[in-house]
PDB file of N, CA and C in Angstrom:
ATOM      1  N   UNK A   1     107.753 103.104  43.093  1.00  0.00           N
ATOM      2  CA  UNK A   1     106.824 102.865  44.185  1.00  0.00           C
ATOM      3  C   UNK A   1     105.844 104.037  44.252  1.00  0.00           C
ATOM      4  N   UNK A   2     104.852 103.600  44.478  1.00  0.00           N
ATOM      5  CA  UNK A   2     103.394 105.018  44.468  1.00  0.00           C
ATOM      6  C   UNK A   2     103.534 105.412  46.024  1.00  0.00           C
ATOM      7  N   UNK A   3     103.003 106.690  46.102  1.00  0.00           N
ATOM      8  CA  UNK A   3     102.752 107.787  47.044  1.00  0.00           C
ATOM      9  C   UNK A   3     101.442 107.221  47.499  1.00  0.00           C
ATOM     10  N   UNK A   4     101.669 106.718  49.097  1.00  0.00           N
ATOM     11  CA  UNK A   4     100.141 106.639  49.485  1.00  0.00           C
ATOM     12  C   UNK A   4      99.346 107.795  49.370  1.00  0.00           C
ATOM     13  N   UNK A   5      97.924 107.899  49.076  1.00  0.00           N
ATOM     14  CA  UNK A   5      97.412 108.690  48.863  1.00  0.00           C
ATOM     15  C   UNK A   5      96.954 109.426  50.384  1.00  0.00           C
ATOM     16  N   UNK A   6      96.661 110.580  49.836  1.00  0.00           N
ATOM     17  CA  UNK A   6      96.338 111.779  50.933  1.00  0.00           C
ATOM     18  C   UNK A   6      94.899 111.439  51.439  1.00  0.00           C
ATOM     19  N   UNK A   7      95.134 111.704  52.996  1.00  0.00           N
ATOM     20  CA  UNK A   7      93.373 111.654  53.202  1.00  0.00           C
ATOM     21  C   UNK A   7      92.879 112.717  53.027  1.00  0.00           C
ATOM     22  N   UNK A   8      91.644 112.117  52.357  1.00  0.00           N
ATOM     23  CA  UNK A   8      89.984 113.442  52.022  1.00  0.00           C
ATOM     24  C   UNK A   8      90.032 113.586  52.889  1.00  0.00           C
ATOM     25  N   UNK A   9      89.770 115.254  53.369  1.00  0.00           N
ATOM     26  CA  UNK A   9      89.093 116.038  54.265  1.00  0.00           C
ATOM     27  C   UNK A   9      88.057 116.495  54.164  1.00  0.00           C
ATOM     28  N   UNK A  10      87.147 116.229  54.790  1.00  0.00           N
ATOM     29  CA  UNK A  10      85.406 116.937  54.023  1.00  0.00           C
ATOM     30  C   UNK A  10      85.268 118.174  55.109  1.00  0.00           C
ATOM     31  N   UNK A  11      84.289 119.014  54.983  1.00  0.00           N
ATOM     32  CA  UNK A  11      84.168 120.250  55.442  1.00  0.00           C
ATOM     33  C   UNK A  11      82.798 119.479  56.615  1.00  0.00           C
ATOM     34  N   UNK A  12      82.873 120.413  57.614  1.00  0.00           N
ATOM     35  CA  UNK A  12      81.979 120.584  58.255  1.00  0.00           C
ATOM     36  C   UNK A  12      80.627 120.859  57.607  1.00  0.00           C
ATOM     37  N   UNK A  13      79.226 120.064  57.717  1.00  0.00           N
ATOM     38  CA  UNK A  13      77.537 120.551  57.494  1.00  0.00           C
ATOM     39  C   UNK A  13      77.581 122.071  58.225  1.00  0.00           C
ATOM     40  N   UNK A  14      77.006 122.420  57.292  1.00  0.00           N
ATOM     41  CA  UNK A  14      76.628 123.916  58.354  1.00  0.00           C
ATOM     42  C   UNK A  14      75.303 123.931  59.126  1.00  0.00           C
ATOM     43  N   UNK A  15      74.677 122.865  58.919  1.00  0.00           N
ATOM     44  CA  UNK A  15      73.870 122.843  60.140  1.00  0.00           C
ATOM     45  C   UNK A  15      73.175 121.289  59.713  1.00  0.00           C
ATOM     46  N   UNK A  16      72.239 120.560  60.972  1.00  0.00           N
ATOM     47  CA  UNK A  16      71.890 119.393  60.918  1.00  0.00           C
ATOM     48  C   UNK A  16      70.844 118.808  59.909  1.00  0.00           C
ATOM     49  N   UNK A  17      70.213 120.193  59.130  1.00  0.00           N
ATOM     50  CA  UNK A  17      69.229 120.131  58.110  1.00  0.00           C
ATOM     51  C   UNK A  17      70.352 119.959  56.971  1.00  0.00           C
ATOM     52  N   UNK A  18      71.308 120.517  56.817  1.00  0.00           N
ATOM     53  CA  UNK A  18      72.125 120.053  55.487  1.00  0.00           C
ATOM     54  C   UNK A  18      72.961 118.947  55.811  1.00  0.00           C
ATOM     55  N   UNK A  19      73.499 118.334  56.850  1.00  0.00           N
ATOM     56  CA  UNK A  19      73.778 116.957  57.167  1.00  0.00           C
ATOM     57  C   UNK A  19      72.783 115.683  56.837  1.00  0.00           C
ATOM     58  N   UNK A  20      71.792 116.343  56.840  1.00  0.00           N
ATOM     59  CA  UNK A  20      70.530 115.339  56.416  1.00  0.00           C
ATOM     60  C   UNK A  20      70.483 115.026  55.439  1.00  0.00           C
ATOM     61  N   UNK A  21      70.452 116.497  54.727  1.00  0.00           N
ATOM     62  CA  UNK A  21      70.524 116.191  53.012  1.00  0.00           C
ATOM     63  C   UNK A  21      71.291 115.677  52.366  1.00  0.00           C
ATOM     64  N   UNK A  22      72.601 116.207  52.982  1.00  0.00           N
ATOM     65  CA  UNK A  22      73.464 115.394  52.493  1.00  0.00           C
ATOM     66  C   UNK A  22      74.176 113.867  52.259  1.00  0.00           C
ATOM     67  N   UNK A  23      73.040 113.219  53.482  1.00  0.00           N
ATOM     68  CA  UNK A  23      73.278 112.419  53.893  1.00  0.00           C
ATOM     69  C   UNK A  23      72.351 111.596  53.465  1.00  0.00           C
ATOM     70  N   UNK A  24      71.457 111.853  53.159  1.00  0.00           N
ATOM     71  CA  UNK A  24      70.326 111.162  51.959  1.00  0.00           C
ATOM     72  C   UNK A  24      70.546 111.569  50.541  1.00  0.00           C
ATOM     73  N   UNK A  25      71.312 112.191  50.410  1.00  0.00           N
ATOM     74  CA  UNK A  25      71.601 112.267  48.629  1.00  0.00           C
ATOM     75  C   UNK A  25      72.922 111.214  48.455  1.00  0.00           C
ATOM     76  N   UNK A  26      73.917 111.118  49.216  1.00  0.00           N
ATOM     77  CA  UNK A  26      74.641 109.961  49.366  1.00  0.00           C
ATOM     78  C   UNK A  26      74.014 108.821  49.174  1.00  0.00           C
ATOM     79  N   UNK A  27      73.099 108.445  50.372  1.00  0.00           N
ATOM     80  CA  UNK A  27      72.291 107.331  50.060  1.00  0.00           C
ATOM     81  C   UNK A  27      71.829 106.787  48.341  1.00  0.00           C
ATOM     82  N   UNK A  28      71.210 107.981  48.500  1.00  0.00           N
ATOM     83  CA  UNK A  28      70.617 107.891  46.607  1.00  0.00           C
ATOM     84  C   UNK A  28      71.438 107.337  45.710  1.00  0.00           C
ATOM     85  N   UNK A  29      72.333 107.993  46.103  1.00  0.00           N
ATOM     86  CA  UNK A  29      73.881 107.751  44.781  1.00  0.00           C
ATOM     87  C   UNK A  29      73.933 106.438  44.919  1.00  0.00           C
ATOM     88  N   UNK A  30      74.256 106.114  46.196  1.00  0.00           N
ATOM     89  CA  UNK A  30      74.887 104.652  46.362  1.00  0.00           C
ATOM     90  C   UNK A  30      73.920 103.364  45.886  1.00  0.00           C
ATOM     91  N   UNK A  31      72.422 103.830  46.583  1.00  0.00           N
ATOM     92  CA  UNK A  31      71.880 103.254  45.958  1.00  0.00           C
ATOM     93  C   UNK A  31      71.290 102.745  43.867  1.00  0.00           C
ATOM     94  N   UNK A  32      71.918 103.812  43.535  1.00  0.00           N
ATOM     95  CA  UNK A  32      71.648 103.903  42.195  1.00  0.00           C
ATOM     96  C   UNK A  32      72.433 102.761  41.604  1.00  0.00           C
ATOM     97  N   UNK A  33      73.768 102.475  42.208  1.00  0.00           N
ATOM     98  CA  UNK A  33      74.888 101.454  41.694  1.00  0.00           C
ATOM     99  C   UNK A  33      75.608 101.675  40.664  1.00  0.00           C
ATOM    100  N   UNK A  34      75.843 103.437  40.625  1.00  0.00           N
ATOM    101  CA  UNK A  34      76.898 103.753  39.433  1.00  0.00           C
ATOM    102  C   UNK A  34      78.230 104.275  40.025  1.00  0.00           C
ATOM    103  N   UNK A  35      78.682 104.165  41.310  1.00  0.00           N
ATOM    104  CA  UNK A  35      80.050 104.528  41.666  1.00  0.00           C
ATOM    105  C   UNK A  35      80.932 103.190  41.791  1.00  0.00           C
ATOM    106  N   UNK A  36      82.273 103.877  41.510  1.00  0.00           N
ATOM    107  CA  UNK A  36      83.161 103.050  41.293  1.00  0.00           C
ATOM    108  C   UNK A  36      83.160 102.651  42.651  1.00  0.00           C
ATOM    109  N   UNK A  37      84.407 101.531  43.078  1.00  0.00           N
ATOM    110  CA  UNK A  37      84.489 101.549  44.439  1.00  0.00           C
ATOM    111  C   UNK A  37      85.490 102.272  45.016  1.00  0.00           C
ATOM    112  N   UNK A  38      86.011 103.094  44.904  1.00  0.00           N
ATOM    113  CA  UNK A  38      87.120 104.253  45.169  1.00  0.00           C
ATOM    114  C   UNK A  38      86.121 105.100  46.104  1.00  0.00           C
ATOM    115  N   UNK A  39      85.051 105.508  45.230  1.00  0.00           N
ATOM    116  CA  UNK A  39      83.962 106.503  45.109  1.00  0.00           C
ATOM    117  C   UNK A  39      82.549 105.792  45.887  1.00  0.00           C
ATOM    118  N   UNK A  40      82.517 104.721  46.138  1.00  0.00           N
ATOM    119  CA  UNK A  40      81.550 104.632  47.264  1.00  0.00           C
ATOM    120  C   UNK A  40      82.488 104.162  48.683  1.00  0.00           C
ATOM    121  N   UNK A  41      83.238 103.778  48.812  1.00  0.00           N
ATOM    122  CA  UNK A  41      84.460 103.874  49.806  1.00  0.00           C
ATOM    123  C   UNK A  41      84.111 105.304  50.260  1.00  0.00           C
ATOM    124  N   UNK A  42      84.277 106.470  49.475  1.00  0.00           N
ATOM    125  CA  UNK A  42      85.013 107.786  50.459  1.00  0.00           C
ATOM    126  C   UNK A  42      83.081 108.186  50.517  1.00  0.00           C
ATOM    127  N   UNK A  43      82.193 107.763  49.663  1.00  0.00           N
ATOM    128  CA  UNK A  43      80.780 108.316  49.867  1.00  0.00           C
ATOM    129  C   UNK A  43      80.104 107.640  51.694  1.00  0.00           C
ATOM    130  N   UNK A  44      80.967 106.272  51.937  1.00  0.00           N
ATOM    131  CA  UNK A  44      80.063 105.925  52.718  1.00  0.00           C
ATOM    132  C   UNK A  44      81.509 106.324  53.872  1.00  0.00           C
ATOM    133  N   UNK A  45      82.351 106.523  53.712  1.00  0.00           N
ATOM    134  CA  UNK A  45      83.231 107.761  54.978  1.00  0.00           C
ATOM    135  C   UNK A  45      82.812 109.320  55.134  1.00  0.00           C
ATOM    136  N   UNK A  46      81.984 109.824  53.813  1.00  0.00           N
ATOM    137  CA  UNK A  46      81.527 110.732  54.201  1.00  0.00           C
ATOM    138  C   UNK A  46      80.007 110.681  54.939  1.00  0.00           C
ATOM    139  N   UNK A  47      79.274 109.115  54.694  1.00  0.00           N
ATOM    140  CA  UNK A  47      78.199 109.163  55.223  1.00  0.00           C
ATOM    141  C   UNK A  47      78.486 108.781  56.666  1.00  0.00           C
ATOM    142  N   UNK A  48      79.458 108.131  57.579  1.00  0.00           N
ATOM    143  CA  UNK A  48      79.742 107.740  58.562  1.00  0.00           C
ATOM    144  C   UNK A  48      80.300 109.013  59.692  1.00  0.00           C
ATOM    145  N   UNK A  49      80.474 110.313  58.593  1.00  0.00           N
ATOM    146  CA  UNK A  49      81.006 111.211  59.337  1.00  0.00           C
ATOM    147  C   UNK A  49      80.162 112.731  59.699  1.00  0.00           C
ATOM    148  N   UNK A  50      78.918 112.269  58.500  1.00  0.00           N
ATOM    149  CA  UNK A  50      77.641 112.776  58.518  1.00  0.00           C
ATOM    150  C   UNK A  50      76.736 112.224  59.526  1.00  0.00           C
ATOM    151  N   UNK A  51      76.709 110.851  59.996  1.00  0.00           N
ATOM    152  CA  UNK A  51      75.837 110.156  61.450  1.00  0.00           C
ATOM    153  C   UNK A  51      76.595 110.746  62.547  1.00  0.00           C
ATOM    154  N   UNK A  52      77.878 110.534  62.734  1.00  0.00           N
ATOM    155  CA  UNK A  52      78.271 111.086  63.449  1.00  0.00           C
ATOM    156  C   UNK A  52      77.904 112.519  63.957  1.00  0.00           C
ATOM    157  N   UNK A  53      77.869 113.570  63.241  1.00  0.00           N
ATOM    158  CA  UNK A  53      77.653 114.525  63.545  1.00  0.00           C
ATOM    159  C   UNK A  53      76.224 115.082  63.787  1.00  0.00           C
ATOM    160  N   UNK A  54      75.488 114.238  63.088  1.00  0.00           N
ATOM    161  CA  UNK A  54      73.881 113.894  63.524  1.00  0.00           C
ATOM    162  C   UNK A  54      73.482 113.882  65.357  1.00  0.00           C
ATOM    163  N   UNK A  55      74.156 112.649  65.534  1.00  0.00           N
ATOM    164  CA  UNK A  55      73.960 112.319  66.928  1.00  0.00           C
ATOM    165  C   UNK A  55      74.719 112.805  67.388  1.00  0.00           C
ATOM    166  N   UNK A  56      75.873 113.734  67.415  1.00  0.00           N
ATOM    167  CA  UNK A  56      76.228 114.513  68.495  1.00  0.00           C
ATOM    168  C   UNK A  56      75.200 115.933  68.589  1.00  0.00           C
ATOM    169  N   UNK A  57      74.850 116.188  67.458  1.00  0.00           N
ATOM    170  CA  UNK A  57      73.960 117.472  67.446  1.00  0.00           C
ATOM    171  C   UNK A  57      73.167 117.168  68.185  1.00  0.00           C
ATOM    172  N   UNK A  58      72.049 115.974  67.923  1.00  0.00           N
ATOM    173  CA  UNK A  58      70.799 115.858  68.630  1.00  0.00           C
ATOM    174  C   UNK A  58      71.070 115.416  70.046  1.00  0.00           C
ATOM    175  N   UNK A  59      72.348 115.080  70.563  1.00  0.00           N
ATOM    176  CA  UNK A  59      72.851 114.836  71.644  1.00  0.00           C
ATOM    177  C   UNK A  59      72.512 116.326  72.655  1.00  0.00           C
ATOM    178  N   UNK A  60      73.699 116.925  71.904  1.00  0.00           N
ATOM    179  CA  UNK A  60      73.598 118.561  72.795  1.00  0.00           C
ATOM    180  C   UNK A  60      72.334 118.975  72.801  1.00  0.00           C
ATOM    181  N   UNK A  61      71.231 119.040  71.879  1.00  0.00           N
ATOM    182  CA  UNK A  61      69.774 118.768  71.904  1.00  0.00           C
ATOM    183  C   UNK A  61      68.996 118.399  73.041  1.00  0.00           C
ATOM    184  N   UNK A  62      69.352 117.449  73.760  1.00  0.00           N
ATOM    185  CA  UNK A  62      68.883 116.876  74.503  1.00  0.00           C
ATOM    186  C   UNK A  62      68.973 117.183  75.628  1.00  0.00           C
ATOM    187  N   UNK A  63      70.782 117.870  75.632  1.00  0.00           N
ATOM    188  CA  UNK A  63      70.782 117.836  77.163  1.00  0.00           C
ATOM    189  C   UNK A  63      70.725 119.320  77.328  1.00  0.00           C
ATOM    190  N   UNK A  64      70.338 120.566  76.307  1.00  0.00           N
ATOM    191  CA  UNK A  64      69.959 121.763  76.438  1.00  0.00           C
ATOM    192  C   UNK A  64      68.402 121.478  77.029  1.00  0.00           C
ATOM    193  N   UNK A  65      68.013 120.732  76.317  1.00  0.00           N
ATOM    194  CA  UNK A  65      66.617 120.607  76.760  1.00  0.00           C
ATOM    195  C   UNK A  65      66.294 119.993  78.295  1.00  0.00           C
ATOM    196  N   UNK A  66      66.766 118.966  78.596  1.00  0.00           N
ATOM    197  CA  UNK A  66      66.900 118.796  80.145  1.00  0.00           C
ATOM    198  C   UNK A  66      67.375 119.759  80.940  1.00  0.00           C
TER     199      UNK A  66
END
């Protein structure tokens, strides 16, 4: 019987300009149509965890600014 596999942990963006990037170079990839599906599975959990952290940034953004 196989070992469920371990969950990926991705690191924190160090700031919302490299969440961006990172988050449009994902895009790129995916769009290109050369990942397996293992590998666009964990690309679009890392892109879901990259929005996330988008809109909480520009969140606190907002309400510093109010």
């Amino acid at each position: 019987m196989t070992k469920p596999a371990e969950p990926v942990k991705f690191s924190q963006p160090e700031s919302f300009e490299a969440a961006l990037d990172e988050l449009e170079n994902i895009v790129l990839e995916m769009e290109a149509g050369q990942m397996t599906l293992e590998m666009s599975l964990l690309a679009h959990k890392r892109g879901m965890e990259l929005i996330q952290y988008c809109q909480v940034t520009l969140q606190d953004a907002q309400h510093k600014v109010r």
